[in-house]
C-alpha atoms as a PDB file:
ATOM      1  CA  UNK A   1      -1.967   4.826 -17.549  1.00  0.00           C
ATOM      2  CA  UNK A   2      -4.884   2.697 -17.276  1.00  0.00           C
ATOM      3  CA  UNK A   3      -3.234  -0.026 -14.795  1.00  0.00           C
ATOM      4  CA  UNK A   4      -3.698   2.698 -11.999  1.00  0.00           C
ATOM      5  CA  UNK A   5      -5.703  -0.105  -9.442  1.00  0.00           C
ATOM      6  CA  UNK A   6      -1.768  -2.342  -9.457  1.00  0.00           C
ATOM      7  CA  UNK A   7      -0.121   1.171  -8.041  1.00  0.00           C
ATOM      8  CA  UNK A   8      -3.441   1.884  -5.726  1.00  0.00           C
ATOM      9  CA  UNK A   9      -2.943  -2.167  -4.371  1.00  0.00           C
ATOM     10  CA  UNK A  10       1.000  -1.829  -3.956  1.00  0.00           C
ATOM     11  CA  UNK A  11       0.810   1.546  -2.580  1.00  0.00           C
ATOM     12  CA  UNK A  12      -1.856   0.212  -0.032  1.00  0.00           C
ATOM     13  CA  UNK A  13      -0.223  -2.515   0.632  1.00  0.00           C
ATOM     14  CA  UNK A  14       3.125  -0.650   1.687  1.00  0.00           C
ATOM     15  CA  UNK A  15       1.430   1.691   3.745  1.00  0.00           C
ATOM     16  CA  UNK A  16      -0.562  -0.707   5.623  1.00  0.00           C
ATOM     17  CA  UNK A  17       2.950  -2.825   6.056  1.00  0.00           C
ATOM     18  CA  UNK A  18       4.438   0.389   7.588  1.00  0.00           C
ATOM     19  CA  UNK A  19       1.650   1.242   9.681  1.00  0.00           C
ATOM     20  CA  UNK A  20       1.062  -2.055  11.002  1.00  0.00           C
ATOM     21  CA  UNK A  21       4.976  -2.143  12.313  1.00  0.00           C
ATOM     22  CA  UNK A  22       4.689   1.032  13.851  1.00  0.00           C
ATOM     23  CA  UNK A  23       1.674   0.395  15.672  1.00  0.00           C
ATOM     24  CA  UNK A  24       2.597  -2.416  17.372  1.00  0.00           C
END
C-alpha cells in the first residue's frame, strides 16, 4: 500500500477524538 499517510491521518484522528473525550 502506498496510501499509508490516509490510515496514519484517520488513525490519528480517532485516537486524538478518544483521548480528547476521556480527558475532559
Amino acid at each position: 500500500r502506498g496510501n499509508y499517510l490516509a490510515d496514519v491521518i484517520a488513525v490519528i484522528g480517532s485516537l486524538d477524538f478518544v483521548f480528547g473525550e476521556s480527558d475532559r
